[in-house]
C-alpha atoms as a PDB file:
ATOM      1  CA  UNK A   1     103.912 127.944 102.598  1.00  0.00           C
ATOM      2  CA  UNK A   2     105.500 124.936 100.542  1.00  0.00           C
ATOM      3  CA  UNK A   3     103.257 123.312  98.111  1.00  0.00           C
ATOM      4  CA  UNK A   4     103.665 119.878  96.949  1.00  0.00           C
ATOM      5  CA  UNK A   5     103.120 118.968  93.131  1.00  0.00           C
ATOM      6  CA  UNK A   6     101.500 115.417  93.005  1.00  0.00           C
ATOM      7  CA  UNK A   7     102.079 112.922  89.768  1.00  0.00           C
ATOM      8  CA  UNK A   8      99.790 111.066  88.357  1.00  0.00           C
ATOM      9  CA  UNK A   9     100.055 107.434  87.870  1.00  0.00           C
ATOM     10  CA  UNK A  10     100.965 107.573  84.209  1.00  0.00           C
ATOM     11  CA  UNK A  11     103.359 110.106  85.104  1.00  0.00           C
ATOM     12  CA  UNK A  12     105.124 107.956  87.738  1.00  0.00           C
ATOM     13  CA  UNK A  13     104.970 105.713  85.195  1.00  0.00           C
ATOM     14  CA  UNK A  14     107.078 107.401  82.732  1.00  0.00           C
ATOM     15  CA  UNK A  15     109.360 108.147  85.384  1.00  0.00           C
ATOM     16  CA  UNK A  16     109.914 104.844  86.353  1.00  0.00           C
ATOM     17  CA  UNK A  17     110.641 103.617  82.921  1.00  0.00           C
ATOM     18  CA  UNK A  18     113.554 106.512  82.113  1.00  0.00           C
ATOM     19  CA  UNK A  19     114.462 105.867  85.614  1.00  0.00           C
ATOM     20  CA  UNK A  20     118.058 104.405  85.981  1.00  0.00           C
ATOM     21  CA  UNK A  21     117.552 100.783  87.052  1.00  0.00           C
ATOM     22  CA  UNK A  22     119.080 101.088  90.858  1.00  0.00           C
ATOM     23  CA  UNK A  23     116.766 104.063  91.432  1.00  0.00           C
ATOM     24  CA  UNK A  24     113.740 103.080  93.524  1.00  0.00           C
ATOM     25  CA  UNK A  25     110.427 105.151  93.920  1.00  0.00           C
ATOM     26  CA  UNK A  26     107.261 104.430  95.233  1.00  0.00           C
ATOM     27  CA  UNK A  27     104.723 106.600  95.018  1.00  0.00           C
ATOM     28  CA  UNK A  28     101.964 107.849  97.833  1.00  0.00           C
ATOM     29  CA  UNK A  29      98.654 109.372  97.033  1.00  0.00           C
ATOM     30  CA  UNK A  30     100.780 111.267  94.218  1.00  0.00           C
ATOM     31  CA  UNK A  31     103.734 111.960  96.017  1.00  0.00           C
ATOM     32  CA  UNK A  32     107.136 110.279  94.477  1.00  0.00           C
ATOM     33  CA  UNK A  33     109.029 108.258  97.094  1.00  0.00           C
ATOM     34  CA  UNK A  34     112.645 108.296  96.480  1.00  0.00           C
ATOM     35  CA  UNK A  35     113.307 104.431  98.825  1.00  0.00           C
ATOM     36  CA  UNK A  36     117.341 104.548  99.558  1.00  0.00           C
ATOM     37  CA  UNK A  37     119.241 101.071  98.578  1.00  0.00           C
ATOM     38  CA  UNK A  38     119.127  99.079 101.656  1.00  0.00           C
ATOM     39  CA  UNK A  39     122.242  98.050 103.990  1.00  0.00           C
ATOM     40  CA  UNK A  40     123.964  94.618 103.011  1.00  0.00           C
ATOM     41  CA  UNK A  41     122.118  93.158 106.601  1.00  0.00           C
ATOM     42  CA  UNK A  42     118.572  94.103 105.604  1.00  0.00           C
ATOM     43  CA  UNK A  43     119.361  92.249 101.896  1.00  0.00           C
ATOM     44  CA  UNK A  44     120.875  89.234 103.899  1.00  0.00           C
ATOM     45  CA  UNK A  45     117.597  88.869 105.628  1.00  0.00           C
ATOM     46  CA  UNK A  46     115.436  89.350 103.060  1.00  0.00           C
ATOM     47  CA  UNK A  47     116.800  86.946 101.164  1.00  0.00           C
ATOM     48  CA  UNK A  48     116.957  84.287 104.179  1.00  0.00           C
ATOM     49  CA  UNK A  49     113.217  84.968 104.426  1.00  0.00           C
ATOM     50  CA  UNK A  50     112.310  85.086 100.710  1.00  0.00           C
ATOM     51  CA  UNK A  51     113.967  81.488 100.513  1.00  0.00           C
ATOM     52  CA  UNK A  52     112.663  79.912 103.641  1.00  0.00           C
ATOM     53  CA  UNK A  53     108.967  81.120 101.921  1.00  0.00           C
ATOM     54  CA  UNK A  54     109.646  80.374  98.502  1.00  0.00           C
ATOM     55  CA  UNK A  55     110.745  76.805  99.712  1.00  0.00           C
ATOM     56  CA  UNK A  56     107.933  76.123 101.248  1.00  0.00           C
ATOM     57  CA  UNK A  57     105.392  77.656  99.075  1.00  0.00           C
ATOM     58  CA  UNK A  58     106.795  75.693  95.760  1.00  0.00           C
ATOM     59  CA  UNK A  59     106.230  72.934  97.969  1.00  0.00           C
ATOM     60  CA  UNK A  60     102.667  73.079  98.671  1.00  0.00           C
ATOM     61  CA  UNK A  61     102.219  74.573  95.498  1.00  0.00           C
ATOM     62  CA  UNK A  62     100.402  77.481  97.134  1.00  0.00           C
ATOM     63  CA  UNK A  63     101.626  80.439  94.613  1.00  0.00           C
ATOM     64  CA  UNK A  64     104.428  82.688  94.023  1.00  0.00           C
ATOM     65  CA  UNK A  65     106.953  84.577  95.932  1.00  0.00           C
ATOM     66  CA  UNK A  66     109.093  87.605  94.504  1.00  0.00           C
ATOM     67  CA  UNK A  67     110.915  90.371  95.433  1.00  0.00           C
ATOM     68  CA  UNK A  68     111.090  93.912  94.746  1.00  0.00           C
ATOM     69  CA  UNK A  69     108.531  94.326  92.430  1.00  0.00           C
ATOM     70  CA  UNK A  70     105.670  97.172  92.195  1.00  0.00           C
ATOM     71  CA  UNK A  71     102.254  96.356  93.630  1.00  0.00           C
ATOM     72  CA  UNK A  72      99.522  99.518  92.416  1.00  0.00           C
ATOM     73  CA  UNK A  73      97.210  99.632  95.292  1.00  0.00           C
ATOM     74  CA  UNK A  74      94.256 101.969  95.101  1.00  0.00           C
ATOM     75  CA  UNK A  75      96.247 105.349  95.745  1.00  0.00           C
ATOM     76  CA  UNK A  76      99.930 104.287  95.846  1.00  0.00           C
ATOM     77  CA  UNK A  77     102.607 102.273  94.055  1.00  0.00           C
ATOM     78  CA  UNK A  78     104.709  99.709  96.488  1.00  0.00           C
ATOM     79  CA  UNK A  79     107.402  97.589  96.470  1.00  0.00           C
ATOM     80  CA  UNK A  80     107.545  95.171  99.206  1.00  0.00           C
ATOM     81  CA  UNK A  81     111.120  93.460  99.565  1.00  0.00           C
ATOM     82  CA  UNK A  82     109.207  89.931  99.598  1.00  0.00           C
ATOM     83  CA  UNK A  83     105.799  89.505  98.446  1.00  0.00           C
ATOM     84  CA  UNK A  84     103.385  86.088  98.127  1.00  0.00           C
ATOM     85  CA  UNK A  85     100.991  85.928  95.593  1.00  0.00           C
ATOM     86  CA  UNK A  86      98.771  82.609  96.161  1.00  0.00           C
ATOM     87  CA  UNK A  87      97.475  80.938  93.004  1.00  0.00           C
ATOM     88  CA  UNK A  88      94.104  81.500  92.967  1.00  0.00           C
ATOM     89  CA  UNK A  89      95.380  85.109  92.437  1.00  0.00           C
ATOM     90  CA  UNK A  90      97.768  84.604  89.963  1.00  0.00           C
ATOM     91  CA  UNK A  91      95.147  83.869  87.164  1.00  0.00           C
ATOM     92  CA  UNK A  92      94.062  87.713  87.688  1.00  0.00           C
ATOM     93  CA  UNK A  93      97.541  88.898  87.103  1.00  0.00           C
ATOM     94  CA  UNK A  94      99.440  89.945  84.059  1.00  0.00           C
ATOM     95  CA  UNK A  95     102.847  88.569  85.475  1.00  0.00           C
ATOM     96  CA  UNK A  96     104.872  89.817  82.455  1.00  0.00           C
ATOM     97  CA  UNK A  97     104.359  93.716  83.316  1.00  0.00           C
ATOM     98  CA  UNK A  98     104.942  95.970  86.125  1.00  0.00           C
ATOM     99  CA  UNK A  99     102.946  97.306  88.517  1.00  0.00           C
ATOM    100  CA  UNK A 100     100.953  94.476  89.494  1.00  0.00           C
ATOM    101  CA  UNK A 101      97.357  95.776  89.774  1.00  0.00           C
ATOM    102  CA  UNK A 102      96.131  94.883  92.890  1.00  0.00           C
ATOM    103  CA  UNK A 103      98.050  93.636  96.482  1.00  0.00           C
ATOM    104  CA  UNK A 104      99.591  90.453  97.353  1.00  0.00           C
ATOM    105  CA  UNK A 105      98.284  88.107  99.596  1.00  0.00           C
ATOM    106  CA  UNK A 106     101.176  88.778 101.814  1.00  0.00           C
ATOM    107  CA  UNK A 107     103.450  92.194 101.924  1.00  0.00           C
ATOM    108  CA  UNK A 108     106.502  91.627 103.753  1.00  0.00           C
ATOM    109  CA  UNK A 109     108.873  94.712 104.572  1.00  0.00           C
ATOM    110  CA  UNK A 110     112.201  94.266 106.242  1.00  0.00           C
ATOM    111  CA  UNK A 111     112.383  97.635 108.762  1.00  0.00           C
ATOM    112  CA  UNK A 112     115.828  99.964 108.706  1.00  0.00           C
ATOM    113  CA  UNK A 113     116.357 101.659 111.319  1.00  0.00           C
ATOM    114  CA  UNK A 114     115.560 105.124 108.873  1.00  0.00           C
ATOM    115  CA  UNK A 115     111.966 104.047 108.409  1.00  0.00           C
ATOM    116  CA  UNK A 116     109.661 106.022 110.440  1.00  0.00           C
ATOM    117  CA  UNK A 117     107.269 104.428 112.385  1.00  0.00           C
ATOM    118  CA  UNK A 118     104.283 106.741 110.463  1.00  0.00           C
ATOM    119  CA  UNK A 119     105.514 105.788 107.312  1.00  0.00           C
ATOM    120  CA  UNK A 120     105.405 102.372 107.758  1.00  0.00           C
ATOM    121  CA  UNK A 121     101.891 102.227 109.044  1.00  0.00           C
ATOM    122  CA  UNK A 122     100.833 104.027 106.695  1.00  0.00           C
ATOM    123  CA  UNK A 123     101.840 101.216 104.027  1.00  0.00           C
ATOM    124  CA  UNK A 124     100.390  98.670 106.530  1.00  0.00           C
ATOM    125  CA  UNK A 125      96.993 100.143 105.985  1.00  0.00           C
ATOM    126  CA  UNK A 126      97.779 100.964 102.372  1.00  0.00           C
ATOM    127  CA  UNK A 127      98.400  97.171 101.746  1.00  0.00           C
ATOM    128  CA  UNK A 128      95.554  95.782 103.895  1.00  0.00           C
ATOM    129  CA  UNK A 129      93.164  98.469 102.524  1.00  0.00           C
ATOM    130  CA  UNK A 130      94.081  97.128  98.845  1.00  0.00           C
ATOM    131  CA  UNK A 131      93.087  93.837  99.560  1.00  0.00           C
ATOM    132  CA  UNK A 132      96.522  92.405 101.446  1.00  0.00           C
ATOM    133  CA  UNK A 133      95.749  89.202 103.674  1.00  0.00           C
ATOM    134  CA  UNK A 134      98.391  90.025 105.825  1.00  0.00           C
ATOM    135  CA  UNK A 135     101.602  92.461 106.256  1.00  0.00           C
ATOM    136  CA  UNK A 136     104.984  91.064 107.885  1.00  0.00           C
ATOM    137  CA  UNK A 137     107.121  93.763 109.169  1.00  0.00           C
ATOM    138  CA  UNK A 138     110.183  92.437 109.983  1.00  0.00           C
ATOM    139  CA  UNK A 139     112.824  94.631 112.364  1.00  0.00           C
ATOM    140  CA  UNK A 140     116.089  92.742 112.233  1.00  0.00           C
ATOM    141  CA  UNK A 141     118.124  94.953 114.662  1.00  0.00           C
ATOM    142  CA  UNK A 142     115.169  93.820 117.099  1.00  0.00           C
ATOM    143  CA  UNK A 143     114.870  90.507 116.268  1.00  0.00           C
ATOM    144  CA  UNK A 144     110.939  90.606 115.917  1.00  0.00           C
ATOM    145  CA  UNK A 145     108.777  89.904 113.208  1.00  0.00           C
ATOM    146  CA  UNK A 146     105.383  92.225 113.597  1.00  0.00           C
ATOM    147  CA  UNK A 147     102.462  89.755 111.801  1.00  0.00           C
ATOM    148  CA  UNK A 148      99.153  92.500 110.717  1.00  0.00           C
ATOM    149  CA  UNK A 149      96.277  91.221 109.193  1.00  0.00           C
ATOM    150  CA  UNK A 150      92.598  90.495 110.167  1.00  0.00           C
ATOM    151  CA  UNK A 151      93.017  89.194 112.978  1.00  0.00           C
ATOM    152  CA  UNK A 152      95.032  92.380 114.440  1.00  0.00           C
ATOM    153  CA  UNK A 153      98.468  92.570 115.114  1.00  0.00           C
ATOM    154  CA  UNK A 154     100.908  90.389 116.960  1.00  0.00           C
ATOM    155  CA  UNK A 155     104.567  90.126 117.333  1.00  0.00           C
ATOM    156  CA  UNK A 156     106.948  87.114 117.555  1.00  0.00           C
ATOM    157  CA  UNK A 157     110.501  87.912 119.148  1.00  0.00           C
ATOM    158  CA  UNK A 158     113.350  85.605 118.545  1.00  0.00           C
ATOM    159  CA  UNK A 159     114.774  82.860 119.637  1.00  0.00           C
ATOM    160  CA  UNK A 160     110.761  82.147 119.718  1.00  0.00           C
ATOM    161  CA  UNK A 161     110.160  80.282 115.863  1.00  0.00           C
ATOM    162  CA  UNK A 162     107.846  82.142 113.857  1.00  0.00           C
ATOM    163  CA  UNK A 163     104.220  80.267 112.872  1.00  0.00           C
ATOM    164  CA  UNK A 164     102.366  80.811 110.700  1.00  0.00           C
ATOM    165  CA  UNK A 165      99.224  79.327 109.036  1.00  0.00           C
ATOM    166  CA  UNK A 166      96.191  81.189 108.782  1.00  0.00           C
ATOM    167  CA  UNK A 167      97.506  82.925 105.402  1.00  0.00           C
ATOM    168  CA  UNK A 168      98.467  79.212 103.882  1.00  0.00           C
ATOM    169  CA  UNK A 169      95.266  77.076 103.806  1.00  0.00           C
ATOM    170  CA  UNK A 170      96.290  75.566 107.093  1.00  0.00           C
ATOM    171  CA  UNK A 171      99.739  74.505 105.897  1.00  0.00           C
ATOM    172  CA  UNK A 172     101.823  75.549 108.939  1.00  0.00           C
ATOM    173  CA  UNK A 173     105.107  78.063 107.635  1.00  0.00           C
ATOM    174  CA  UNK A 174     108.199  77.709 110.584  1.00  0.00           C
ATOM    175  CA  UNK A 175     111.063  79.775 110.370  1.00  0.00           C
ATOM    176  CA  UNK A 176     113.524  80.163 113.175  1.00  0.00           C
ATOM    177  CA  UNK A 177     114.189  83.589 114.115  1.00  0.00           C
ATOM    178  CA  UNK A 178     117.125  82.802 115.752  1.00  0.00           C
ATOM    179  CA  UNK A 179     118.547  81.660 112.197  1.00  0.00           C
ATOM    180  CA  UNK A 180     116.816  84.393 110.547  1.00  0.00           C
ATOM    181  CA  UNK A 181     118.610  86.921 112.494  1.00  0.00           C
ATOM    182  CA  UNK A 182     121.948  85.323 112.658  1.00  0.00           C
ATOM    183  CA  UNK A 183     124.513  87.966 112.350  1.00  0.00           C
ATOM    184  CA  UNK A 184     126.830  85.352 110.661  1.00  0.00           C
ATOM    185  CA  UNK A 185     125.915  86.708 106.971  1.00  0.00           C
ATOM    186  CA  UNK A 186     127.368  83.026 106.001  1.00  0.00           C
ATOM    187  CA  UNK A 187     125.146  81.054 107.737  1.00  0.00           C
END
């Protein structure tokens, strides 16, 4: 029988830091996540989405939205691709070190077809159970962004435009999942 050794935070920690910059872990209840480099289409959407939400959160003046940083939840170490962190949060945060203690008030993760399905529920719950408002998984070779938070789950599917306001004081968020998913990687 197999055994598994589990790290500690402080060692993932060292590990991260000697760690050559394009390597990416996570780590899970002490197991070390080795997360491959994403295809050029799942970067091409995340960054679509990552400026549609920054846009309109610097407008509103509603928080913070970054990418690919490390979130320490209660058991685990993620990295969302796109993450919101609203400003009543932000005062809570030391923004100049990595992991950020604590979730973000929105996880997104953009869904290769590699992920398994366990896997990424598994993060759902991890993020939620941490204190997430709400997880966005988005599956561009579907075309559907998968919205979980307190309310349950629901799905939009494009060319249907995504809304969303619950998670933004009211302040409605559109995005067109048509334009979203565009295959041009120009547009």
């Amino acid at each position: 029988m197999a055994t598994t050794t589990k790290l500690s935070f402080e060692e993932f920690q060292k590990l991260q830091e000697a760690a050559d910059e394009n390597v990416r872990y996570e780590l899970d209840e002490g197991e070390l996540i080795l997360t491959p480099s994403p295809a050029p289409w799942h970067n091409i959407v995340a960054i679509r989405l990552s400026h549609a939400l920054k846009t309109f959160v610097q407008k509103h003046r509603l928080g913070i939205v970054i990418s690919e940083v490390d979130f320490r939840l209660s058991r685990a170490v993620r990295k969302p691709d796109v993450a919101f962190i609203a400003k009543e949060r932000i005062k809570d945060l030391d923004l100049h070190h990595a992991p950020i203690e604590g979730a973000p008030s929105l996880a997104i993760e953009i869904i290769s077809p590699s992920n398994l399905a366990q896997d990424t529920l598994k993060k759902v719950h991890q993020y939620l159970a941490a204190g997430c408002n709400a997880v966005w998984l988005v599956y561009p070779y579907l075309g559907i962004i998968e919205i979980h938070d307190i309310a349950g789950i629901r799905e939009v599917t494009a060319p249907n435009p995504f809304n969303e306001e619950r998670l933004f004081q009211g302040i409605a968020f559109s995005l067109s999942l048509t334009e979203l998913f565009d295959e041009d990687p120009e547009r």
